[in-house]
N, C-alpha and C. Protein backbone atom coordinates (compact mmCIF):
# COMPACT_ATOMS: atom_id res chain seq x y z
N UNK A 1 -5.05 30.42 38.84
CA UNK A 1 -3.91 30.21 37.98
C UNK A 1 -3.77 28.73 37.60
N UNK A 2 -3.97 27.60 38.53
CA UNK A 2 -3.66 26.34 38.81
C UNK A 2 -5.00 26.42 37.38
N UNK A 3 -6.04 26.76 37.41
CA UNK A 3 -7.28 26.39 36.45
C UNK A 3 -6.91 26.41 34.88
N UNK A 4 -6.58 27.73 35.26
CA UNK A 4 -5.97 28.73 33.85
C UNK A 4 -4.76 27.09 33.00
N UNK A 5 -4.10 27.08 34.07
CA UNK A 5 -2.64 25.89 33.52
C UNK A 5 -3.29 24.87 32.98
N UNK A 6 -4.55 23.94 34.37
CA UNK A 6 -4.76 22.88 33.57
C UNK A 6 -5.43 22.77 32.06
N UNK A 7 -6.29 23.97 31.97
CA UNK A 7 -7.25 24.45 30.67
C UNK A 7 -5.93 24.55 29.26
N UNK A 8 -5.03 24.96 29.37
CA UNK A 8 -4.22 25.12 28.62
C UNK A 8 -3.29 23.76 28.52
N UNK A 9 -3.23 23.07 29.35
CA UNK A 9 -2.52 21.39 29.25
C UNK A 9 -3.72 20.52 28.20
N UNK A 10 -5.05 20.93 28.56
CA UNK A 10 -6.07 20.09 28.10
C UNK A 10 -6.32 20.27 26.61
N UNK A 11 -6.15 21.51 26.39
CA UNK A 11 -6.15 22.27 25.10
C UNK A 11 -4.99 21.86 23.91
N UNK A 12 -3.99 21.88 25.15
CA UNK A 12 -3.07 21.72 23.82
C UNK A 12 -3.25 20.16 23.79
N UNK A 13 -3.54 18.77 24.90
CA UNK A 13 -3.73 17.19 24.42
C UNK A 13 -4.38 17.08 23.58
N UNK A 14 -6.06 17.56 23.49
CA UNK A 14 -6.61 18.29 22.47
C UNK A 14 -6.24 18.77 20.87
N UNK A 15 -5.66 19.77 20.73
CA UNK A 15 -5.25 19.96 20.01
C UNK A 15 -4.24 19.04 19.11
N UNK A 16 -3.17 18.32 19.69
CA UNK A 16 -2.53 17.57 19.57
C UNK A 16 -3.13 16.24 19.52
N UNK A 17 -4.10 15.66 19.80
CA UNK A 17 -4.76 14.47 19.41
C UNK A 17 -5.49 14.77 17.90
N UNK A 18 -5.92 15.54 17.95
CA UNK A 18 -6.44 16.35 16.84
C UNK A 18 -5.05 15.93 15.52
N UNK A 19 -4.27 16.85 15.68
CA UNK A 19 -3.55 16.65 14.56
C UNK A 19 -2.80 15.25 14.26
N UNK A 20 -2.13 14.47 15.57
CA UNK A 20 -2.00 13.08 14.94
C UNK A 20 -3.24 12.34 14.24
N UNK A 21 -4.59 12.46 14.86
CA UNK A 21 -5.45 11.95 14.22
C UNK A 21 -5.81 12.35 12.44
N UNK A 22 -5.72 13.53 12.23
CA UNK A 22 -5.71 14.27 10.73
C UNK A 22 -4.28 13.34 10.08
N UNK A 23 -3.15 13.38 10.50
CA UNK A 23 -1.94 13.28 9.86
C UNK A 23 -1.98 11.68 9.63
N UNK A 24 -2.52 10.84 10.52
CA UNK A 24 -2.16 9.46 10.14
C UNK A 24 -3.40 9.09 9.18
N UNK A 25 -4.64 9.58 9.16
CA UNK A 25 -5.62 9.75 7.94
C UNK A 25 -5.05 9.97 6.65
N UNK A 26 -4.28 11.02 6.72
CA UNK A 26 -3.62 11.67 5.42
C UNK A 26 -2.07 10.84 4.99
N UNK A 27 -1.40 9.86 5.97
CA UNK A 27 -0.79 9.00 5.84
C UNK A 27 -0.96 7.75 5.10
N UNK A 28 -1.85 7.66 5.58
CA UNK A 28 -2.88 5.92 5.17
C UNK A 28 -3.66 5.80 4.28
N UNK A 29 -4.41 7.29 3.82
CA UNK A 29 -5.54 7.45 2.82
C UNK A 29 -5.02 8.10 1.51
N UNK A 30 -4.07 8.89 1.65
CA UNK A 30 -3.75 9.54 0.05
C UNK A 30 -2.72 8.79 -0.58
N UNK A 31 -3.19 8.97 -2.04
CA UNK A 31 -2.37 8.43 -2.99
C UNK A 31 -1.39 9.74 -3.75
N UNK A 32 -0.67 10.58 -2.60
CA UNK A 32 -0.34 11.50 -2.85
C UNK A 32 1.67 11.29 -3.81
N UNK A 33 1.91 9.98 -3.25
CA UNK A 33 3.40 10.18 -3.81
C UNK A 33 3.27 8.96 -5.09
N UNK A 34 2.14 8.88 -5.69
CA UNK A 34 1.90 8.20 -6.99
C UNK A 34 1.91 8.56 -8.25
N UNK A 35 3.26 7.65 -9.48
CA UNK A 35 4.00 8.10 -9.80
C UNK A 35 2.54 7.92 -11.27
N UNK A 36 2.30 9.33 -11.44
CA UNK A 36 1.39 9.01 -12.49
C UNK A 36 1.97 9.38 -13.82
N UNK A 37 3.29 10.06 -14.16
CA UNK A 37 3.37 10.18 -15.40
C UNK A 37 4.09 9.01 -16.06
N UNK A 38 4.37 7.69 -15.42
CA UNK A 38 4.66 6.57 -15.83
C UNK A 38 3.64 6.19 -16.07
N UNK A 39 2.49 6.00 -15.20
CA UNK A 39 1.46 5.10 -15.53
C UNK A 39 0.82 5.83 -16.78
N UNK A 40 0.81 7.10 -16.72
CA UNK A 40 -0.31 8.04 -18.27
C UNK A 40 0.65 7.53 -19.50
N UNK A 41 1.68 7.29 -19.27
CA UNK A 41 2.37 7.04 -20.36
C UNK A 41 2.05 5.26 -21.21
N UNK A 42 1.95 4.71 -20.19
CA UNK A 42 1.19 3.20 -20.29
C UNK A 42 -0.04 3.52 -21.07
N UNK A 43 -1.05 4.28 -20.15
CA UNK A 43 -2.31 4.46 -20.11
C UNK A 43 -2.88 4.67 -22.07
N UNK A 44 -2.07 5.64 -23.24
CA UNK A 44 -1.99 6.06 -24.17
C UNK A 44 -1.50 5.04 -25.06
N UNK A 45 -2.01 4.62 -26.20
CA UNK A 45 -3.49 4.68 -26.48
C UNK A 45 -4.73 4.09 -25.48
N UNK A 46 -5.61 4.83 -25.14
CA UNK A 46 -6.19 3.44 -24.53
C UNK A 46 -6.75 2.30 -25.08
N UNK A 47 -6.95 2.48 -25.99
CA UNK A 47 -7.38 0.97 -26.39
C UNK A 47 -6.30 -0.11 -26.77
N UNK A 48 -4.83 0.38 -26.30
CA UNK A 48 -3.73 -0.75 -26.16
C UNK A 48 -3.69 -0.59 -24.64
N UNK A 49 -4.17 -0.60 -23.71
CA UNK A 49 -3.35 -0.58 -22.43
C UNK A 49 -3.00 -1.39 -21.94
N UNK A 50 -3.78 -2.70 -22.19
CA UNK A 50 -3.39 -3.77 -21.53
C UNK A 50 -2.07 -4.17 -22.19
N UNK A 51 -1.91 -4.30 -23.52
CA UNK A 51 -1.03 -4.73 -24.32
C UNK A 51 0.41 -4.05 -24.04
N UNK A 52 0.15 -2.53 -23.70
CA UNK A 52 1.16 -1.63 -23.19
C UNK A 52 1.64 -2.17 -21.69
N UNK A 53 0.57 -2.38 -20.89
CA UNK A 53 1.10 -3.14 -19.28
C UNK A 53 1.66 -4.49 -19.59
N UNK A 54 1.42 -5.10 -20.59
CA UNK A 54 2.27 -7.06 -20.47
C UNK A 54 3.49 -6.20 -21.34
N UNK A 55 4.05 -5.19 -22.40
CA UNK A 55 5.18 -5.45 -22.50
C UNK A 55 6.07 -5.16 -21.71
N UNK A 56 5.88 -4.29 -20.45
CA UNK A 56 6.41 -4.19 -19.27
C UNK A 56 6.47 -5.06 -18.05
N UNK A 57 5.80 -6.23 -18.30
CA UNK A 57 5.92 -6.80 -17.50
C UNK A 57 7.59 -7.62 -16.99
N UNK A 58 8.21 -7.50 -17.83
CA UNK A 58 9.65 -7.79 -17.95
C UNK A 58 10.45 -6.50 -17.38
N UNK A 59 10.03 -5.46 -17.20
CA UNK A 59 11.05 -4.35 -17.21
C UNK A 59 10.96 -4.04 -16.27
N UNK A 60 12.52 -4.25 -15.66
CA UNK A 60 13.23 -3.77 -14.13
C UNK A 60 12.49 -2.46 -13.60
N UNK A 61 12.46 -1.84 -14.62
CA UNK A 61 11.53 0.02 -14.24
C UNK A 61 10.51 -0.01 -13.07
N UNK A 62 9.57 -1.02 -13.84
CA UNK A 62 8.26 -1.51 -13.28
C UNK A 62 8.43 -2.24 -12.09
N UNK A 63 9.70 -2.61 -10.90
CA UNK A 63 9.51 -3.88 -10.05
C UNK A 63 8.82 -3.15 -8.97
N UNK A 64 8.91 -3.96 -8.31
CA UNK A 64 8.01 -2.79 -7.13
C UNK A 64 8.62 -3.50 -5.88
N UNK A 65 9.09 -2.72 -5.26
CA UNK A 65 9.07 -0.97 -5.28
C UNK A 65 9.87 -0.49 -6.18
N UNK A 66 10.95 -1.09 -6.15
CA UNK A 66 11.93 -0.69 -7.53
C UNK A 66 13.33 -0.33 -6.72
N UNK A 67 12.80 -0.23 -5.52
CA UNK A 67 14.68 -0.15 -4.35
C UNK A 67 14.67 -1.51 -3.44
N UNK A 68 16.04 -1.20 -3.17
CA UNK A 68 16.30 -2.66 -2.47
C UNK A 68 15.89 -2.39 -0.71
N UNK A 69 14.64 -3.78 -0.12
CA UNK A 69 13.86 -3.36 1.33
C UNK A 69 14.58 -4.07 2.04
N UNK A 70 14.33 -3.11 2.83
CA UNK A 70 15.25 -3.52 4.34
C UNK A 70 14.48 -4.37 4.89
N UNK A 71 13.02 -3.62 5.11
CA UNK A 71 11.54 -4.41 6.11
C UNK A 71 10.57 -4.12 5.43
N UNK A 72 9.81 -4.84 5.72
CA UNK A 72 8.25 -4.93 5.27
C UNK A 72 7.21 -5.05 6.68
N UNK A 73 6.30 -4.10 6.52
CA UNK A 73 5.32 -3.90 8.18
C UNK A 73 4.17 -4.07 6.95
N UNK A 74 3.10 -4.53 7.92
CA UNK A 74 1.81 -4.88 7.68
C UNK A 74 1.14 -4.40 8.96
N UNK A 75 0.09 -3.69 8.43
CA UNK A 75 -0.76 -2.68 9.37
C UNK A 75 -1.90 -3.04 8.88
N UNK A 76 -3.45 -3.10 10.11
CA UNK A 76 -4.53 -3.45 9.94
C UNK A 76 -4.61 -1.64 9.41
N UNK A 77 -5.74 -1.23 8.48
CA UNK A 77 -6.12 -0.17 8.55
C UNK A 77 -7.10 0.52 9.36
N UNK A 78 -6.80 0.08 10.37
CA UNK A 78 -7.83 1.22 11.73
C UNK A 78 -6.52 2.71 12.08
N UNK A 79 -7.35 3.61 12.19
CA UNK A 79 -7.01 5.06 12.38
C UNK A 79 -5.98 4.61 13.71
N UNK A 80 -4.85 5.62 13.55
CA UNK A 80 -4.13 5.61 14.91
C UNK A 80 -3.56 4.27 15.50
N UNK A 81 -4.65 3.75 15.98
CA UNK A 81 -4.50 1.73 16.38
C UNK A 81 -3.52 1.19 16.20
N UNK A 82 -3.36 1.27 14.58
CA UNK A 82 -2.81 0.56 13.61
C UNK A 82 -1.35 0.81 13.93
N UNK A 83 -0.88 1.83 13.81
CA UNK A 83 0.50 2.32 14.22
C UNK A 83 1.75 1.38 15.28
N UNK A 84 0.73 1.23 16.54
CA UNK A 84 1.08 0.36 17.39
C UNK A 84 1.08 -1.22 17.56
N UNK A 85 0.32 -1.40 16.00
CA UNK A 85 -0.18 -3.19 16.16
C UNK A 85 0.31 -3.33 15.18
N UNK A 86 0.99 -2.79 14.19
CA UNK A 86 1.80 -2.87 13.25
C UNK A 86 2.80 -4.50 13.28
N UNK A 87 2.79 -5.10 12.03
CA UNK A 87 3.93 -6.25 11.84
C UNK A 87 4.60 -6.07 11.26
N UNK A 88 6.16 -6.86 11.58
CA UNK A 88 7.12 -6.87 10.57
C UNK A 88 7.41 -8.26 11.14
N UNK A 89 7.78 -8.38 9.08
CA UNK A 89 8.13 -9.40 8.36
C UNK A 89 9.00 -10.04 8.38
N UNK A 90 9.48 -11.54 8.73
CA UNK A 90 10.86 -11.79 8.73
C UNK A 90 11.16 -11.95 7.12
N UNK A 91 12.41 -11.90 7.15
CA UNK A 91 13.13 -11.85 5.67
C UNK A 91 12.74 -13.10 4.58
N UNK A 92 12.39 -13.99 5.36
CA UNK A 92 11.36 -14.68 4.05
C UNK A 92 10.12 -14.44 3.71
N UNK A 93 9.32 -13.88 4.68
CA UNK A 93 8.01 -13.38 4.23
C UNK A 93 8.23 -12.20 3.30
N UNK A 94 9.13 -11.58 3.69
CA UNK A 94 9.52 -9.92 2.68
C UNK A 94 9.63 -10.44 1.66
N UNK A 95 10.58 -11.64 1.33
CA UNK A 95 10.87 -11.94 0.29
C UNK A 95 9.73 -12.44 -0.42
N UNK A 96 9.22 -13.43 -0.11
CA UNK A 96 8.00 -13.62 -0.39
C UNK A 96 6.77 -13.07 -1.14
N UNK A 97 6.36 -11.94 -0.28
CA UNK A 97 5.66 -10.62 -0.36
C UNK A 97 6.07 -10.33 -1.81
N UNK A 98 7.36 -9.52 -1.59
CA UNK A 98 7.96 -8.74 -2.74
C UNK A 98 7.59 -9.67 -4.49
N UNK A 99 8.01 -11.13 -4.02
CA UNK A 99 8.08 -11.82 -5.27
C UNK A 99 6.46 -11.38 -5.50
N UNK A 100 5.68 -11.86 -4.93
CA UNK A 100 3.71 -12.06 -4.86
C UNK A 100 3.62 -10.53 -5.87
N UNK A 101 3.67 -9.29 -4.98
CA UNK A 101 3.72 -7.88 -6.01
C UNK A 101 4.47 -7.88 -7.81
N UNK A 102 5.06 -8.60 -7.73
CA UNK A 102 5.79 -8.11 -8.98
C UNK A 102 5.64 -9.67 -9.73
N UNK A 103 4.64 -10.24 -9.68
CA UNK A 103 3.86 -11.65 -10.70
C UNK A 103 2.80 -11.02 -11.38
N UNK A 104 2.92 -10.70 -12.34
CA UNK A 104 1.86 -10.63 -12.76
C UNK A 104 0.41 -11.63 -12.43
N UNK A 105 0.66 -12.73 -12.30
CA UNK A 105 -0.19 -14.39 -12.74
C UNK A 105 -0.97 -14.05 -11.27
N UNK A 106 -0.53 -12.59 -10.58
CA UNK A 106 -1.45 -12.86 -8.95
C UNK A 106 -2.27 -11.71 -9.14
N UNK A 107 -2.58 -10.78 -10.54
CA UNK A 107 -3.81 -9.89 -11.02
C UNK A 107 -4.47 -9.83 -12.01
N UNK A 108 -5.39 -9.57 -12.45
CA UNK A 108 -5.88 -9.59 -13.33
C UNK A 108 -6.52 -8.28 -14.53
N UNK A 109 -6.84 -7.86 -15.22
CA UNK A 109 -7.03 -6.67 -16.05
C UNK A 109 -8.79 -6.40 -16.05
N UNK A 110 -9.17 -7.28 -14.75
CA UNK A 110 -10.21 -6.39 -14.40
C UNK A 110 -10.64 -4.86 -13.60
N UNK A 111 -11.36 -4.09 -13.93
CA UNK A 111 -11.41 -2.77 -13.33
C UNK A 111 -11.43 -2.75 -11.95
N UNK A 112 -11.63 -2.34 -11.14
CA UNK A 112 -11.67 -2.55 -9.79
C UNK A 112 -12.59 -1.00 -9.68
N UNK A 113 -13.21 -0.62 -7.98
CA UNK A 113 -14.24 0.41 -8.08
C UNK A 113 -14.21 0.54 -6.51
N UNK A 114 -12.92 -0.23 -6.31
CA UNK A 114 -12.92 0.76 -4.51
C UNK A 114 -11.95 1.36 -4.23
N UNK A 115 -12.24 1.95 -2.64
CA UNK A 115 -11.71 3.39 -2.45
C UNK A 115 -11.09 2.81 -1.40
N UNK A 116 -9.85 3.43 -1.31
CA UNK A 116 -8.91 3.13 -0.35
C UNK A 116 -9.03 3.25 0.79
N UNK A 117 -10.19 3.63 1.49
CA UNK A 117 -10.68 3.51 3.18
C UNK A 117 -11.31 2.01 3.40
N UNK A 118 -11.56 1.78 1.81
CA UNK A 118 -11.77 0.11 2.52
C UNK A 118 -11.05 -0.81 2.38
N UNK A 119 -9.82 -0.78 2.53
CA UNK A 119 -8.78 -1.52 2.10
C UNK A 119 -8.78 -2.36 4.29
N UNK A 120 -8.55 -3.33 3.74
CA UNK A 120 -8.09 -4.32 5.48
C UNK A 120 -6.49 -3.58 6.03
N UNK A 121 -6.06 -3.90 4.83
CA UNK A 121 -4.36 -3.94 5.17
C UNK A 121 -3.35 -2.87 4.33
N UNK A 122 -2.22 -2.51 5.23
CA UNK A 122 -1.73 -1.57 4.69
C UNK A 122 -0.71 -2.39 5.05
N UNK A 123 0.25 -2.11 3.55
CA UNK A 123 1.41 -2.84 3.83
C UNK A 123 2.46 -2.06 3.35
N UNK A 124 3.65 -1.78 4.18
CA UNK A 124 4.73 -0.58 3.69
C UNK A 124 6.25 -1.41 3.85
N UNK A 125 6.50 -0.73 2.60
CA UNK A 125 8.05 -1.30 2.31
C UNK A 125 9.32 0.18 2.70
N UNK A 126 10.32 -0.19 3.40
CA UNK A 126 11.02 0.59 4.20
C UNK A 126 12.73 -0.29 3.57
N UNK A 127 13.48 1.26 3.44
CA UNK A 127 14.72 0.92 2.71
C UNK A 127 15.80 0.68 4.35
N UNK A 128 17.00 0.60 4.02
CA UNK A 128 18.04 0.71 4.99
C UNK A 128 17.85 1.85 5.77
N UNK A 129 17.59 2.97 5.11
CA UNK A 129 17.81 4.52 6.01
C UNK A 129 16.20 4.39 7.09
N UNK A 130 15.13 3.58 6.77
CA UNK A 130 13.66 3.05 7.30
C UNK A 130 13.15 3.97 6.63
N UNK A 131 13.52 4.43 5.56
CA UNK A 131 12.09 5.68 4.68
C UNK A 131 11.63 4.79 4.00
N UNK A 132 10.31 5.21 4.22
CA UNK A 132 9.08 4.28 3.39
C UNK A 132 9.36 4.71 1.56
N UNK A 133 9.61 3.33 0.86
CA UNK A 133 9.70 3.52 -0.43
C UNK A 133 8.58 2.57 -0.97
N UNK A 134 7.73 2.24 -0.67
CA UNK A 134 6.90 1.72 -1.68
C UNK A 134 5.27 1.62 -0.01
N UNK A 135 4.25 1.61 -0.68
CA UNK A 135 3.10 1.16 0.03
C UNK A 135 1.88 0.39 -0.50
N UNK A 136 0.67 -0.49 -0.11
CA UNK A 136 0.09 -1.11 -1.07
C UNK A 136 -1.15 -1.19 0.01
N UNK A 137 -2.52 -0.97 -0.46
CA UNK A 137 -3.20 -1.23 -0.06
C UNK A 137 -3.76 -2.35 -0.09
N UNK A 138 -4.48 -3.09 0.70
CA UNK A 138 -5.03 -4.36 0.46
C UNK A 138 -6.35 -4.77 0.35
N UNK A 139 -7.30 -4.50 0.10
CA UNK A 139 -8.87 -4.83 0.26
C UNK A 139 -8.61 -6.45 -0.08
N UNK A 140 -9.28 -7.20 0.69
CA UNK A 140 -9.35 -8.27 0.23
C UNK A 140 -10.77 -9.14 0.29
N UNK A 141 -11.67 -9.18 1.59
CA UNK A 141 -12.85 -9.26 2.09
C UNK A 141 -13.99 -8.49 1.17
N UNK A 142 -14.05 -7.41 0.50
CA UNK A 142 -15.30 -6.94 -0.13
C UNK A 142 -14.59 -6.86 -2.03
N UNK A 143 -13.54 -6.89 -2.32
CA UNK A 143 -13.04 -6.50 -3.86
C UNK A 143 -12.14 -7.32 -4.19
N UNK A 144 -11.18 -7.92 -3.39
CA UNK A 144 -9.88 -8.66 -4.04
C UNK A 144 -9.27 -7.41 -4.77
N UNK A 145 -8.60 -6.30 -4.25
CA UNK A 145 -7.76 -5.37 -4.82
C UNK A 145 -6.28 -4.87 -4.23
N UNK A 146 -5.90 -4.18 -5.16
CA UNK A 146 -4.50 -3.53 -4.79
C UNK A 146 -4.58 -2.16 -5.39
N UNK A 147 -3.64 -1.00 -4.77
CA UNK A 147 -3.70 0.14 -5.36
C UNK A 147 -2.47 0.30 -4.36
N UNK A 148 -1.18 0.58 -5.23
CA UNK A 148 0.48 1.26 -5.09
C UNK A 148 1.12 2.05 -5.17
N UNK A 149 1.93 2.37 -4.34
CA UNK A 149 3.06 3.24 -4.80
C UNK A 149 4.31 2.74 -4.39
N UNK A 150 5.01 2.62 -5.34
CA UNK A 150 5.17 3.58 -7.02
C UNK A 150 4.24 2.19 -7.48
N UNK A 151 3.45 3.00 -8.70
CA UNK A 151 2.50 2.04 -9.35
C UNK A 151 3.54 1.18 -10.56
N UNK A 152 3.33 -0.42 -10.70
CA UNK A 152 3.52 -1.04 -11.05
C UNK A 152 2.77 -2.10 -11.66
N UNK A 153 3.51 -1.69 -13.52
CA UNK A 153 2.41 -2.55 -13.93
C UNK A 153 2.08 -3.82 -14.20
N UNK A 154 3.12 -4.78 -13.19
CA UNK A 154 2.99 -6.25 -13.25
C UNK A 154 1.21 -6.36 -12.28
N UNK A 155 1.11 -5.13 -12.08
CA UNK A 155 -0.28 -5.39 -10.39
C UNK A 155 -1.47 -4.79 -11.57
N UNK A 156 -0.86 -5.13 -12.64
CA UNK A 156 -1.69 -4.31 -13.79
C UNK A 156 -3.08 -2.95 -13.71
N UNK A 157 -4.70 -3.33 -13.48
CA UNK A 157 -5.41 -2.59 -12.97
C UNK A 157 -5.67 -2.33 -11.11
N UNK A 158 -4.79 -3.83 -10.51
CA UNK A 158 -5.18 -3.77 -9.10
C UNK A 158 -6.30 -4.29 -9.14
N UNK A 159 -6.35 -5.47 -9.63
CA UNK A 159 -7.36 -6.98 -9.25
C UNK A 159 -6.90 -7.89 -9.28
N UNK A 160 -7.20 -8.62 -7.99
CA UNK A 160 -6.34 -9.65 -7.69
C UNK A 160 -6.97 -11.16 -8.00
N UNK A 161 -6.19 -11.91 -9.14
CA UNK A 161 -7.19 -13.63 -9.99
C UNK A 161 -7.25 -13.96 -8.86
N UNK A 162 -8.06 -15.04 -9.02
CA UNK A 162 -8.32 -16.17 -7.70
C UNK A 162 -7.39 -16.93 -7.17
N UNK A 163 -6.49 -17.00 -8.37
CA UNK A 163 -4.70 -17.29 -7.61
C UNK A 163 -4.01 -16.52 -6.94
N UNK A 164 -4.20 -15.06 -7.38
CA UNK A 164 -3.24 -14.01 -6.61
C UNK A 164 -4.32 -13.99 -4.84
N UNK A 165 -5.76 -13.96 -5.15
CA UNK A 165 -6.15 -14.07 -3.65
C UNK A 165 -5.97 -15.22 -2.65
N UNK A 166 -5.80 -16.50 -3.35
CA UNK A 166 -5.28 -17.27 -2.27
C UNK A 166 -4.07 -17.04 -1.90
N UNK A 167 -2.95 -16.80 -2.54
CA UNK A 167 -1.83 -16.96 -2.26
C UNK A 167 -1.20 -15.63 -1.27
N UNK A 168 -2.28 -14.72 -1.28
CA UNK A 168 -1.60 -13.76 -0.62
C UNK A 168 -2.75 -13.81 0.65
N UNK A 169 -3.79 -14.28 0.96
CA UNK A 169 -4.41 -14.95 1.80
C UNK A 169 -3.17 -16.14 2.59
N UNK A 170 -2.90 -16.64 2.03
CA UNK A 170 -1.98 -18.07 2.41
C UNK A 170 -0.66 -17.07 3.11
N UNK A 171 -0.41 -16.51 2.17
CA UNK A 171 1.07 -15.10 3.02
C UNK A 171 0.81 -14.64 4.53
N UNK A 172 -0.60 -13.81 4.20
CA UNK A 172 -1.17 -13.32 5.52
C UNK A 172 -1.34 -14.02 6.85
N UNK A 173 -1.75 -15.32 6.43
CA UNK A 173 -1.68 -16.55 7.40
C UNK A 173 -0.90 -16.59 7.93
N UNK A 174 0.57 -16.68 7.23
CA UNK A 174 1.65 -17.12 8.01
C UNK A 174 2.45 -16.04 9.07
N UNK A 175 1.72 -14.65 8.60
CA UNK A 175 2.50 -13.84 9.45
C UNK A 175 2.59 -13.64 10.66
């Protein structure tokens, strides 16, 4: 009986390692709450898009996140790990941060061609109630990129000029 119990304790740690491991994958990796019928609406014509992303660059619509943050955490992107080694921001770095996302002058309207498992850093913006309202990936080491939610088109394609990579290099430093 004592066998039978432990087999069924092991099964279900098992099991249960199992699914936090699936769920924080599917946390960290999908671009599942991305607001695309704003951006398709940008996107049309394409051969104005860029022209369509700078006249928004002024418009409150577009800030990002677009609600007012309580905290800002910065997470290395390793599976699980990450959860526990997680940072938060004191209120000038948030502030900080927040301004860096919504400059245009820190991306550029080059294409970008990576995939969000290779991003270094995950960085999540959290309201008063702590629900995550905005997230941003960071590749910085192999692409200089960004990819958001809610997408914003001051971060225009999600390439970051050689100004936007120092300066958010210089951010990271200080944290």
């Amino acid at each position: 009986m004592k066998f039978i119990k432990s087999l069924l304790i092991v099964f279900a740690l098992c099991l249960g390692s199992v699914y936090i491991f699936y769920w924080d994958i599917g946390d960290r990796l999908l671009l599942d709450k991305l607001d695309k019928t704003e951006q398709l609406k940008l996107a049309k014509p394409r051969n104005t898009i860029k022209e369509n992303y700078k006249k928004e660059f002024n418009n409150p619509k577009f800030n990002f996140p677009n609600k007012e943050v309580s905290e800002v955490k910065i997470y290395k992107n390793t599976p699980v790990i990450s959860r526990f080694s997680a940072e938060t921001l004191n209120k000038k770095q948030q502030k900080e941060i927040i301004q860096f996302f919504n400059n245009p002058e820190n991306f550029s309207f080059e294409k970008t061609s990576w995939k969000i498992p290779d991003a270094e850093y995950i960085i999540r913006f959290f309201d008063k109630k702590e629900e995550e309202i905005g997230k941003v990936w960071l590749c910085l080491n192999n692409c200089g990129a960004v990819k958001s939610i809610p997408f914003s088109a001051k971060m225009k394609f999600g390439s970051l000029s050689e100004v936007g990579k120092e300066r958010i290099e210089m951010i990271l430093e200080e944290k």
